[in-house]
PDB file of N, CA and C in Angstrom:
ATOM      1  N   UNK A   1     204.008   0.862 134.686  1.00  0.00           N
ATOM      2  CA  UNK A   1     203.766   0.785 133.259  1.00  0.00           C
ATOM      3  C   UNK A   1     205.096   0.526 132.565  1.00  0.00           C
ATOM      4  N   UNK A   2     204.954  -0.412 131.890  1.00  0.00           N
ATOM      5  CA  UNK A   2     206.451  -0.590 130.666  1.00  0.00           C
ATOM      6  C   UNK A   2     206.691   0.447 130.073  1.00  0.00           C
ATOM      7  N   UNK A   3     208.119   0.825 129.622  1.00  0.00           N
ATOM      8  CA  UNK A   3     208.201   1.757 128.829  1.00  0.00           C
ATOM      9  C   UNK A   3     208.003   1.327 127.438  1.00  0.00           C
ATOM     10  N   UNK A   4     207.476   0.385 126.869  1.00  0.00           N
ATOM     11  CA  UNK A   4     206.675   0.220 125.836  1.00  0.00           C
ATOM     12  C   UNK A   4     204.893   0.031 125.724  1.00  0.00           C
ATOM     13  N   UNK A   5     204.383   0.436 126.751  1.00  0.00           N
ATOM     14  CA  UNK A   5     203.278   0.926 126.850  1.00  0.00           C
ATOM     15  C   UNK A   5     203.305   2.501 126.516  1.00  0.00           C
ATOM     16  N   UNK A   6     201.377   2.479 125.707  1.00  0.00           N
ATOM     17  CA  UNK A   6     201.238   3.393 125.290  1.00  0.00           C
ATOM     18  C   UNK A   6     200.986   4.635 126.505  1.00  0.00           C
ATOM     19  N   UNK A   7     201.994   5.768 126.595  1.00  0.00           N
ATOM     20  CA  UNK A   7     201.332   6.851 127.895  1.00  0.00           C
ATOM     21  C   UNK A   7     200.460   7.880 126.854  1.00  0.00           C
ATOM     22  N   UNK A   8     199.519   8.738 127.985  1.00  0.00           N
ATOM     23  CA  UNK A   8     198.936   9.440 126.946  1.00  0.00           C
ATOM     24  C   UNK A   8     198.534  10.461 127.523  1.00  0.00           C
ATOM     25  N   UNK A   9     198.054  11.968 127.765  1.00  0.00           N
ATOM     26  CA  UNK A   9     197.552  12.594 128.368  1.00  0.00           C
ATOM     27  C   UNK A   9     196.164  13.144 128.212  1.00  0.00           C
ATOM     28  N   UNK A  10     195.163  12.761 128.856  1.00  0.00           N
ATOM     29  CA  UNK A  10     193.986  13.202 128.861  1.00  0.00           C
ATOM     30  C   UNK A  10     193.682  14.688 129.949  1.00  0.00           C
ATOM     31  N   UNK A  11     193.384  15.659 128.639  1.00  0.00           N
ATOM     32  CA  UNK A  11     192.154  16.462 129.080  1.00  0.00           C
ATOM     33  C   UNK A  11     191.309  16.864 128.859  1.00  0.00           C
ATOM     34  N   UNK A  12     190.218  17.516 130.383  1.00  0.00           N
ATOM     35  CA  UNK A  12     188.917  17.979 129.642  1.00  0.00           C
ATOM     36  C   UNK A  12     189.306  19.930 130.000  1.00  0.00           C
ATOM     37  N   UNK A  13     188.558  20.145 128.492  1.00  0.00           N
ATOM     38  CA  UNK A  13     188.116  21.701 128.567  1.00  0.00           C
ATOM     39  C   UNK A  13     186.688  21.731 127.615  1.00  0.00           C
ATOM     40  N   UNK A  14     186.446  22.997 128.518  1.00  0.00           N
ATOM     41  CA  UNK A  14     185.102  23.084 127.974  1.00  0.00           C
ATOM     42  C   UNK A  14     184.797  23.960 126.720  1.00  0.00           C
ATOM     43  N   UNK A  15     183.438  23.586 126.613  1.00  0.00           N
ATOM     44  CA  UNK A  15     183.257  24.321 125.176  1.00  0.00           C
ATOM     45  C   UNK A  15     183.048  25.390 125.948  1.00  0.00           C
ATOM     46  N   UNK A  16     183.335  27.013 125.105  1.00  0.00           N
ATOM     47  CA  UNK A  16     183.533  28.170 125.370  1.00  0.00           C
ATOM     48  C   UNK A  16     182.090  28.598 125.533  1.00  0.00           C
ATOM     49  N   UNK A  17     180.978  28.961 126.138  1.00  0.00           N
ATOM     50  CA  UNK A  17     179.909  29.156 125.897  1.00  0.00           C
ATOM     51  C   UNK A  17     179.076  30.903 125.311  1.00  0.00           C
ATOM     52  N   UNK A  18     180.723  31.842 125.981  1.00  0.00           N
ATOM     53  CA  UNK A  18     180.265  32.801 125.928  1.00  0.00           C
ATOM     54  C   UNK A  18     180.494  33.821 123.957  1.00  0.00           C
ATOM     55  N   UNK A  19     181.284  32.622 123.761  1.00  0.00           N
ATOM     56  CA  UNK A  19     181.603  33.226 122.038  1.00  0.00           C
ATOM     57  C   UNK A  19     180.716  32.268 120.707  1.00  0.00           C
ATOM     58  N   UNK A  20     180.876  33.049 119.501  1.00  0.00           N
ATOM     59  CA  UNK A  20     180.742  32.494 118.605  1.00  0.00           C
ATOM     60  C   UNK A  20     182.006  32.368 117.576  1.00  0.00           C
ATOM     61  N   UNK A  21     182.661  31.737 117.811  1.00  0.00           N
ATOM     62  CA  UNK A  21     184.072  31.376 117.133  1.00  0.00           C
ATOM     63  C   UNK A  21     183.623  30.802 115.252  1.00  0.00           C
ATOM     64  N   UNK A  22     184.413  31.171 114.249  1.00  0.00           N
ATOM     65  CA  UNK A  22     184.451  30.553 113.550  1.00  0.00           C
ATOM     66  C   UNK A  22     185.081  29.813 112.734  1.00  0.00           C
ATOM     67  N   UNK A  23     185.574  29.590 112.062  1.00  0.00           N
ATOM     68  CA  UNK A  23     186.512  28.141 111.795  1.00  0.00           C
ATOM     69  C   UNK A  23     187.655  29.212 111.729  1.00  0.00           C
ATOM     70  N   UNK A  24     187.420  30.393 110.761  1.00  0.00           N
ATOM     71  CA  UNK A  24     188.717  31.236 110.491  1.00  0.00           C
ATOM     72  C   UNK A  24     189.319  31.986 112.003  1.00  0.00           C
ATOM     73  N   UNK A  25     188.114  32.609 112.834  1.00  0.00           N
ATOM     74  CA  UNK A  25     188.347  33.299 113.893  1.00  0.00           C
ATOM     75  C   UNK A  25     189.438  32.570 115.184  1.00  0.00           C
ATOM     76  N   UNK A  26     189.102  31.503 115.027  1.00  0.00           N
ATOM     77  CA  UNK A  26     189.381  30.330 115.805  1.00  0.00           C
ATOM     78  C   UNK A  26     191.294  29.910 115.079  1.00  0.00           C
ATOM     79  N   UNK A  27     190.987  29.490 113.804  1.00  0.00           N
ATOM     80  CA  UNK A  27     192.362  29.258 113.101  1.00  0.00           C
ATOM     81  C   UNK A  27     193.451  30.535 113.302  1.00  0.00           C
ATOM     82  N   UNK A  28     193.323  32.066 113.517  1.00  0.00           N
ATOM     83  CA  UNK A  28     193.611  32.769 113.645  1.00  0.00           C
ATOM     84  C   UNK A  28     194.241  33.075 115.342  1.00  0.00           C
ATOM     85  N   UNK A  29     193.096  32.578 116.466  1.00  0.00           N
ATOM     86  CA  UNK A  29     193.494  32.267 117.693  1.00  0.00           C
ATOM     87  C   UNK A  29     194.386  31.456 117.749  1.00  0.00           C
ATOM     88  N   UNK A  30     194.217  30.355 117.466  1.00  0.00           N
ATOM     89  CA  UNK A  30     195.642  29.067 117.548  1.00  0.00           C
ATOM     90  C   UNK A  30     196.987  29.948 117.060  1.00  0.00           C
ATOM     91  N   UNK A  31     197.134  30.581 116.169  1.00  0.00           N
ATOM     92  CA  UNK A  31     198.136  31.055 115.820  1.00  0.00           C
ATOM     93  C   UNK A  31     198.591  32.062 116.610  1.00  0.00           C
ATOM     94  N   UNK A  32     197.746  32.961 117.107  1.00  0.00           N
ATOM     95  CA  UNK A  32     197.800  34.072 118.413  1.00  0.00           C
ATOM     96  C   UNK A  32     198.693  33.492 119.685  1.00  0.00           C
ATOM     97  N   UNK A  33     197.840  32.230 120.065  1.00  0.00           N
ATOM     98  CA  UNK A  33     198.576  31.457 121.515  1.00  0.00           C
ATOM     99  C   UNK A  33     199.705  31.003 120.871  1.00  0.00           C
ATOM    100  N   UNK A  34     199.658  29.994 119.987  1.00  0.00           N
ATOM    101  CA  UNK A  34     201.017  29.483 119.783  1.00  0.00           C
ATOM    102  C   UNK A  34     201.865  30.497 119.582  1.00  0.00           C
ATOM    103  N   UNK A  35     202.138  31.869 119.456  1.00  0.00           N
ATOM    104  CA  UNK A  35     202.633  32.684 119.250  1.00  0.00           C
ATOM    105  C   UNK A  35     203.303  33.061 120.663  1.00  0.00           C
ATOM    106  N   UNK A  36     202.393  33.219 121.407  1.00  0.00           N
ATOM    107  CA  UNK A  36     202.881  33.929 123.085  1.00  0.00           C
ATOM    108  C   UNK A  36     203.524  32.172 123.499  1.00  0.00           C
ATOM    109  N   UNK A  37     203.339  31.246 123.230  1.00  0.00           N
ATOM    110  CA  UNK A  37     203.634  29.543 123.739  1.00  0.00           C
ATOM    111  C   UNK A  37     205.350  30.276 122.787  1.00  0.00           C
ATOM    112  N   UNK A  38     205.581  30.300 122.019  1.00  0.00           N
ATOM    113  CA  UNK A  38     206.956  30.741 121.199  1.00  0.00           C
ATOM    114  C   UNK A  38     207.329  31.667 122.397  1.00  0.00           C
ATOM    115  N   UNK A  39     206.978  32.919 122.754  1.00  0.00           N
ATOM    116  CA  UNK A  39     207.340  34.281 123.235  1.00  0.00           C
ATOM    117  C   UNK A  39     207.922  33.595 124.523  1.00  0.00           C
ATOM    118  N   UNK A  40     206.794  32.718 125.444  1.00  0.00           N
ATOM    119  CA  UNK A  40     207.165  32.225 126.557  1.00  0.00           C
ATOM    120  C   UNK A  40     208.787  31.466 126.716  1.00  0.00           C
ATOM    121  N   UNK A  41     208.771  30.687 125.752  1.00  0.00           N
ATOM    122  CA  UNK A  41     209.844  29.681 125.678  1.00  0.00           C
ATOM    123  C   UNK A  41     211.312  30.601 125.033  1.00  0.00           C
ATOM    124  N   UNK A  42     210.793  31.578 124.132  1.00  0.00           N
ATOM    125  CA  UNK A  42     211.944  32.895 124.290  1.00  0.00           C
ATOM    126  C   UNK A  42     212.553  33.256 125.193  1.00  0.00           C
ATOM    127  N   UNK A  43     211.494  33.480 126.042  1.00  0.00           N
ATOM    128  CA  UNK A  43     211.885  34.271 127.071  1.00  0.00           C
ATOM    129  C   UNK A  43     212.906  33.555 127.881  1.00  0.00           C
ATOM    130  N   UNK A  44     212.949  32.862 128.281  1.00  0.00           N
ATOM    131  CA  UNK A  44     213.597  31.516 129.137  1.00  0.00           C
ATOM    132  C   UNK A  44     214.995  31.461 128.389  1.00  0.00           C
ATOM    133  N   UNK A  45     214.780  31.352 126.944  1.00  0.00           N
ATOM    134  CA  UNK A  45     216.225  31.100 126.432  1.00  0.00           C
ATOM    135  C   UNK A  45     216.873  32.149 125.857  1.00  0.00           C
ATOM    136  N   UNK A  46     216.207  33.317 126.511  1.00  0.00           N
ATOM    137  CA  UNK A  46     217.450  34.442 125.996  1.00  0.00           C
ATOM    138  C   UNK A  46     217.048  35.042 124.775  1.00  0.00           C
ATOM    139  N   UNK A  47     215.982  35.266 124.227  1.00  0.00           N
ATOM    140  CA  UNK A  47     215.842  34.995 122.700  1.00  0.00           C
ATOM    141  C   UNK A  47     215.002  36.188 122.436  1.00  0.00           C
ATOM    142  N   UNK A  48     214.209  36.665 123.211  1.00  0.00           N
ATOM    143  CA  UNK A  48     213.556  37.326 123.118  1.00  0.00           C
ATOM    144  C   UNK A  48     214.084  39.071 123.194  1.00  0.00           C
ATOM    145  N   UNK A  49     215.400  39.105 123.442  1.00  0.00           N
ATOM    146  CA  UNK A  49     216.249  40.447 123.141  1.00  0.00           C
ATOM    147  C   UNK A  49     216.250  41.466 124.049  1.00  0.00           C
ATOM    148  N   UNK A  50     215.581  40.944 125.436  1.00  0.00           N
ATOM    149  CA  UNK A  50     215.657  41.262 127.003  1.00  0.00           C
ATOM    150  C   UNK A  50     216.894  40.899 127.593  1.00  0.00           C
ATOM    151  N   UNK A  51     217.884  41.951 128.102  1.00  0.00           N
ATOM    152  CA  UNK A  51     218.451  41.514 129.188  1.00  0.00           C
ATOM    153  C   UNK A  51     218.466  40.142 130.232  1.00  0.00           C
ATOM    154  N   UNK A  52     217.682  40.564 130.635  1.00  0.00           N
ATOM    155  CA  UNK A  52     217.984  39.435 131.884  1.00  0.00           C
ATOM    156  C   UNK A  52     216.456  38.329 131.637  1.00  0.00           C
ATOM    157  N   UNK A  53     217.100  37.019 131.800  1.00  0.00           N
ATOM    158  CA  UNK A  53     216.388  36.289 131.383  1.00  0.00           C
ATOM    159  C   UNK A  53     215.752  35.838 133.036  1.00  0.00           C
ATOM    160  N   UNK A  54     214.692  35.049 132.667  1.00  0.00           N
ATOM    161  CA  UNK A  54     213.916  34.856 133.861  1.00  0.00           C
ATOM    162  C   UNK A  54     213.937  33.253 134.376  1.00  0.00           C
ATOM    163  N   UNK A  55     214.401  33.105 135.880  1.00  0.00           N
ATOM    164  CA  UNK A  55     214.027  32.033 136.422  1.00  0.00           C
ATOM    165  C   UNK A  55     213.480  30.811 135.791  1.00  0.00           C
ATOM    166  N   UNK A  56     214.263  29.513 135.434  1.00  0.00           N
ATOM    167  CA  UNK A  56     213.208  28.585 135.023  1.00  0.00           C
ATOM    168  C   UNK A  56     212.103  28.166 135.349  1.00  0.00           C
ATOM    169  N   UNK A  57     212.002  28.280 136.813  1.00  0.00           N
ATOM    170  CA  UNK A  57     210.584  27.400 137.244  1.00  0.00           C
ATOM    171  C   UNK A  57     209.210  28.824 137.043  1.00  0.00           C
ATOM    172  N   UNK A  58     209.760  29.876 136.758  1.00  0.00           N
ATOM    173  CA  UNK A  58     208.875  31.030 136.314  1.00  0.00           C
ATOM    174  C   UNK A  58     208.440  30.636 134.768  1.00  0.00           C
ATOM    175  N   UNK A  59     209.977  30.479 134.054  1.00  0.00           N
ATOM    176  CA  UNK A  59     209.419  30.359 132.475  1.00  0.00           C
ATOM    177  C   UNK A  59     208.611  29.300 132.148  1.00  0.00           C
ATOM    178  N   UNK A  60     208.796  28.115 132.910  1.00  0.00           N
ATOM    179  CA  UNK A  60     208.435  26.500 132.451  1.00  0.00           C
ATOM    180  C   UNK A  60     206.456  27.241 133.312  1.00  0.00           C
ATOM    181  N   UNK A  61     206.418  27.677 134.075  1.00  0.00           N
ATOM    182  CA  UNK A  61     205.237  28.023 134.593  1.00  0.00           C
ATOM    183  C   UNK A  61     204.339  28.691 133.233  1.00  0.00           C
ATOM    184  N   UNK A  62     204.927  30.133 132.762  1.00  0.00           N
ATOM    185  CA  UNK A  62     204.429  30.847 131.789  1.00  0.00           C
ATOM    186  C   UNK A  62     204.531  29.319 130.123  1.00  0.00           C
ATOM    187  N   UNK A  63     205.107  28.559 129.777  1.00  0.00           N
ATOM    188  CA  UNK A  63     204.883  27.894 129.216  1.00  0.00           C
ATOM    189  C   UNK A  63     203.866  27.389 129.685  1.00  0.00           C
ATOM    190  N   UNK A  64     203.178  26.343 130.391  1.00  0.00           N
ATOM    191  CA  UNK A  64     202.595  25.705 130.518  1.00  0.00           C
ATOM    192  C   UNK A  64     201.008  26.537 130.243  1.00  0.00           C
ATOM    193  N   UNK A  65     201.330  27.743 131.418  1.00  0.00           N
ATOM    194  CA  UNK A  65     200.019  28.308 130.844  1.00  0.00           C
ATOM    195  C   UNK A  65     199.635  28.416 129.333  1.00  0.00           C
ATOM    196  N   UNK A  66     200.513  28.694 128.822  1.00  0.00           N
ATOM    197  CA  UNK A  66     200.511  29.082 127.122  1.00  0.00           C
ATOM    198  C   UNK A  66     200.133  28.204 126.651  1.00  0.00           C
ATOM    199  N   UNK A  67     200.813  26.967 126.590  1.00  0.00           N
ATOM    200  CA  UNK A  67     200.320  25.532 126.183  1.00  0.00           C
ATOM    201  C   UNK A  67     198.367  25.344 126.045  1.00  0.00           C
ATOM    202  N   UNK A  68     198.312  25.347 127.904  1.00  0.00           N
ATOM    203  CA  UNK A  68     197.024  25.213 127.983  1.00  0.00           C
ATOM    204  C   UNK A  68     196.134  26.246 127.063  1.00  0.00           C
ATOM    205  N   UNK A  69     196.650  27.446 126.691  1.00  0.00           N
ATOM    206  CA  UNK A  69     195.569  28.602 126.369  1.00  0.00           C
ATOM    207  C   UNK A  69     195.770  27.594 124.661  1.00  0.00           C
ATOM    208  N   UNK A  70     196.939  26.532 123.947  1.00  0.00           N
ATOM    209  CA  UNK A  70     196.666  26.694 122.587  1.00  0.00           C
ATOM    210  C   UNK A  70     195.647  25.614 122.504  1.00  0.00           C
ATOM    211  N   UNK A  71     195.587  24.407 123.788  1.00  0.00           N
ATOM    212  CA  UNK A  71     194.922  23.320 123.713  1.00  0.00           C
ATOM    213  C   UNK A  71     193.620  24.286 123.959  1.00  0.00           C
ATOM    214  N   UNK A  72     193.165  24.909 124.229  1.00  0.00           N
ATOM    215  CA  UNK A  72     191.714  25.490 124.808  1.00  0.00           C
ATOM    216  C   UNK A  72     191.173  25.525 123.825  1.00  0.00           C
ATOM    217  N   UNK A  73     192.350  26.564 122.527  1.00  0.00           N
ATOM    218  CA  UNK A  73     191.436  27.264 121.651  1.00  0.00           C
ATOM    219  C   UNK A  73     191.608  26.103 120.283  1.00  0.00           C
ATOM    220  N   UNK A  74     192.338  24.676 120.444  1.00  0.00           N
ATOM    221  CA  UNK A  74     192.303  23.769 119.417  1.00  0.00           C
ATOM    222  C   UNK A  74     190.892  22.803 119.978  1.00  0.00           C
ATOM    223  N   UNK A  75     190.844  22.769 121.268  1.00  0.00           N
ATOM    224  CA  UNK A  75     189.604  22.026 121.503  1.00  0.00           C
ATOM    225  C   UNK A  75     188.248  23.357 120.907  1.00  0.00           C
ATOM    226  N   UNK A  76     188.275  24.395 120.849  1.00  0.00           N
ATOM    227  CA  UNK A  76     187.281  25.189 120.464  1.00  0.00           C
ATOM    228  C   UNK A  76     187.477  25.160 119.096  1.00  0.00           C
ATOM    229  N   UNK A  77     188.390  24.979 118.218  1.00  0.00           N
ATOM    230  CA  UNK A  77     187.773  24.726 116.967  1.00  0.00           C
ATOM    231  C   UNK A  77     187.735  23.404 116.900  1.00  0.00           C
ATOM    232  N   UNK A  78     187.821  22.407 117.867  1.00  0.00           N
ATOM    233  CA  UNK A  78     186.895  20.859 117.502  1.00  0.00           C
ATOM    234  C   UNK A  78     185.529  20.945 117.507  1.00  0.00           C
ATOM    235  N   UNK A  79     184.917  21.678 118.481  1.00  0.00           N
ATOM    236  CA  UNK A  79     183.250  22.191 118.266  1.00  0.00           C
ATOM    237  C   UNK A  79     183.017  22.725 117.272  1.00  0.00           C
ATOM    238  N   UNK A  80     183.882  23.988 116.839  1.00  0.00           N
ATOM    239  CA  UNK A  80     183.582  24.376 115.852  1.00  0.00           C
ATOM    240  C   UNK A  80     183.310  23.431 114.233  1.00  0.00           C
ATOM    241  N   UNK A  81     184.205  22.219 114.087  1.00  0.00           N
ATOM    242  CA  UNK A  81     184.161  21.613 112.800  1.00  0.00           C
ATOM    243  C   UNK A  81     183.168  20.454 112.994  1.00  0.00           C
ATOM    244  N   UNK A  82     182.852  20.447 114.650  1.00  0.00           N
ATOM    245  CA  UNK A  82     181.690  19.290 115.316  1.00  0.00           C
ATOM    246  C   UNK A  82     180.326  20.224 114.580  1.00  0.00           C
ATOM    247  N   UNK A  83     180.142  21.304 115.420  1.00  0.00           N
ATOM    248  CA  UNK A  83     178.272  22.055 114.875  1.00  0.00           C
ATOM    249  C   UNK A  83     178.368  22.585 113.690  1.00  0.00           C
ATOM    250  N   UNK A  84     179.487  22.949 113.564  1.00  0.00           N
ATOM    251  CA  UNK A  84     179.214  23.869 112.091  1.00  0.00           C
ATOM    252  C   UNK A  84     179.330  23.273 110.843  1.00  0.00           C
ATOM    253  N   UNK A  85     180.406  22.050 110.923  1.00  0.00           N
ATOM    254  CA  UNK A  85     180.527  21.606 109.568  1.00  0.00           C
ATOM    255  C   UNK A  85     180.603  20.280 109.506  1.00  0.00           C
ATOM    256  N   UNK A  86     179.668  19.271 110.749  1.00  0.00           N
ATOM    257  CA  UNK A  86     179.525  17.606 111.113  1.00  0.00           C
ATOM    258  C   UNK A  86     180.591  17.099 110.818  1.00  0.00           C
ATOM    259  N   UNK A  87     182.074  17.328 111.233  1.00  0.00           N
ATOM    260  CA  UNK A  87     182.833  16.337 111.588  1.00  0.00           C
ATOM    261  C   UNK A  87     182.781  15.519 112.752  1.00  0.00           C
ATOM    262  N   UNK A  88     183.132  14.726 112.619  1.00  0.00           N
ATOM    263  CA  UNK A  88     183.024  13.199 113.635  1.00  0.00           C
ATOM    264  C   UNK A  88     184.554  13.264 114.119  1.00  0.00           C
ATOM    265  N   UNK A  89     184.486  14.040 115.100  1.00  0.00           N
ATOM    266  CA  UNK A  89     186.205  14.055 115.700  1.00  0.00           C
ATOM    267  C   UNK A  89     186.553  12.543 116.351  1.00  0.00           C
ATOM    268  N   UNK A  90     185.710  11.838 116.325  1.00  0.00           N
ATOM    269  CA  UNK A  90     186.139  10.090 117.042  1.00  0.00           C
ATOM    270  C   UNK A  90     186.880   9.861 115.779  1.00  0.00           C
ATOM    271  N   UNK A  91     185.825   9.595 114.657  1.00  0.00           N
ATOM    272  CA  UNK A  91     186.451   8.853 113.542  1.00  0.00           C
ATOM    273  C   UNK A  91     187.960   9.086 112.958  1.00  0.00           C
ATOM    274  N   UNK A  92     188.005  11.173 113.208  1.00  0.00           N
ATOM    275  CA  UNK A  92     189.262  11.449 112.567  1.00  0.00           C
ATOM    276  C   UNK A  92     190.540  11.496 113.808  1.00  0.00           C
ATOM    277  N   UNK A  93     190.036  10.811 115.377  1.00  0.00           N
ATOM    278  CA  UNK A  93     190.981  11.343 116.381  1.00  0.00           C
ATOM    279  C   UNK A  93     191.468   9.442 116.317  1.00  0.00           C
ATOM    280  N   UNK A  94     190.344   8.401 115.793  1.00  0.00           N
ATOM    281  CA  UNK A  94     190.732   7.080 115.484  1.00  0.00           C
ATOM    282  C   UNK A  94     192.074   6.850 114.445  1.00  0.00           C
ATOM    283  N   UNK A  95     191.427   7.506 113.360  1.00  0.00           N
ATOM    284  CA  UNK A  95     192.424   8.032 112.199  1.00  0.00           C
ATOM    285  C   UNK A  95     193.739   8.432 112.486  1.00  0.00           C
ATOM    286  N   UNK A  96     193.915   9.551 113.260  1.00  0.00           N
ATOM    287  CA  UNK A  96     195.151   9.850 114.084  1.00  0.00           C
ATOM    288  C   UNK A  96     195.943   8.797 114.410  1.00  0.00           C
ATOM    289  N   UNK A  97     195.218   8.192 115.388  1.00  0.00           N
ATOM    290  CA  UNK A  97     196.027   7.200 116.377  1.00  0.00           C
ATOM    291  C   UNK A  97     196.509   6.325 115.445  1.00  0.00           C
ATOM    292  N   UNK A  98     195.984   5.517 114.558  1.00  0.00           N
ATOM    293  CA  UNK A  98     196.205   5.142 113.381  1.00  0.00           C
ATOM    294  C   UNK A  98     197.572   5.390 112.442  1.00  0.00           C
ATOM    295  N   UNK A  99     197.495   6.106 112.312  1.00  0.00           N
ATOM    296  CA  UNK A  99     198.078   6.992 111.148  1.00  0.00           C
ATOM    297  C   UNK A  99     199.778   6.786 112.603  1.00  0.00           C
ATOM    298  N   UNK A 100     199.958   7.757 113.788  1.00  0.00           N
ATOM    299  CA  UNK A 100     200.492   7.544 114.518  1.00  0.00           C
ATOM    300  C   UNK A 100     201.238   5.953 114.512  1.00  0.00           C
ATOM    301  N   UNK A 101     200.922   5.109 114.489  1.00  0.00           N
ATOM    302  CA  UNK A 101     201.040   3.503 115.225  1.00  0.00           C
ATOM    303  C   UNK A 101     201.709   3.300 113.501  1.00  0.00           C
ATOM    304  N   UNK A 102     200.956   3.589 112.673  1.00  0.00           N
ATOM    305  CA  UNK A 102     201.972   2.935 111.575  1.00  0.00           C
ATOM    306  C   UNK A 102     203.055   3.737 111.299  1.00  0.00           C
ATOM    307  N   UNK A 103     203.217   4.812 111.495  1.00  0.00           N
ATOM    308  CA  UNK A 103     204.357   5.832 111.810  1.00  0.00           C
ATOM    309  C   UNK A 103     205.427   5.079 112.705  1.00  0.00           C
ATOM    310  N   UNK A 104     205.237   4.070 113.679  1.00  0.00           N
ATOM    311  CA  UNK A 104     205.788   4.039 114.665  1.00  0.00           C
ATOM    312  C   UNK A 104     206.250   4.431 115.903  1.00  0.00           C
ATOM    313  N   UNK A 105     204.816   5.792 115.861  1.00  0.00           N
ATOM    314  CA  UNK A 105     205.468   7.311 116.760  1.00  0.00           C
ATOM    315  C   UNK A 105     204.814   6.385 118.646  1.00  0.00           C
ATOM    316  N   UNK A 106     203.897   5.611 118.233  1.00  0.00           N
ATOM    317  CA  UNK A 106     203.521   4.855 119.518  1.00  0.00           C
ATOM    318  C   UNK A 106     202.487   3.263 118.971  1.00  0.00           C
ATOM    319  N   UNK A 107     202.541   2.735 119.754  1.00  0.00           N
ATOM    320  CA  UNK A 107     201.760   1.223 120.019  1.00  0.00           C
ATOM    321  C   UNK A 107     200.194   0.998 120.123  1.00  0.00           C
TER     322      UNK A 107
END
């Protein structure tokens, strides 16, 4: 691939089946993970006001998990604004890309 080709990362997660999330409950989670996704990346750089800092390939590990837990709970409030309040996440994830490309942020 050129390095002026567009790269991109696709994933799937599932809708949560066992909760009823709601737009606020959900907006409140994102902020929870991204919170420990901060704590993680603390931790690694000393920041977090612990002694001894931990192994990179440990911290970059505990990041990643974190990451995944904020994408989980941002794909769970895409259902959420999908059933509860008929957004069309194509139209506004088109919009994005959009919005992106005249930015210049990608092609």
């Amino acid at each position: 691939m050129s390095k002026d080709a567009m790269q991109s990362k696709t994933i799937i997660l599932p809708r949560l089946n066992r909760l009823s999330p709601s737009l606020e409950s959900t907006a409140l989670k994102i902020m929870e993970e991204s919170g420990e996704l901060a704590q993680a990346i603390g931790k690694f750089r000393g920041l977090s006001g612990e002694h001894q800092r931990i192994e990179e390939q440990e911290a970059m590990q505990m990041v990643a998990q974190e990451l995944v837990d904020v994408a989980q709970t941002a794909v769970t409030m895409m259902f959420v604004l999908e059933e509860q309040y008929g957004i069309d996440l194509a139209v506004v994830l088109e919009e994005h890309l959009t919005k992106l490309r005249q930015k210049g942020y990608c092609d």
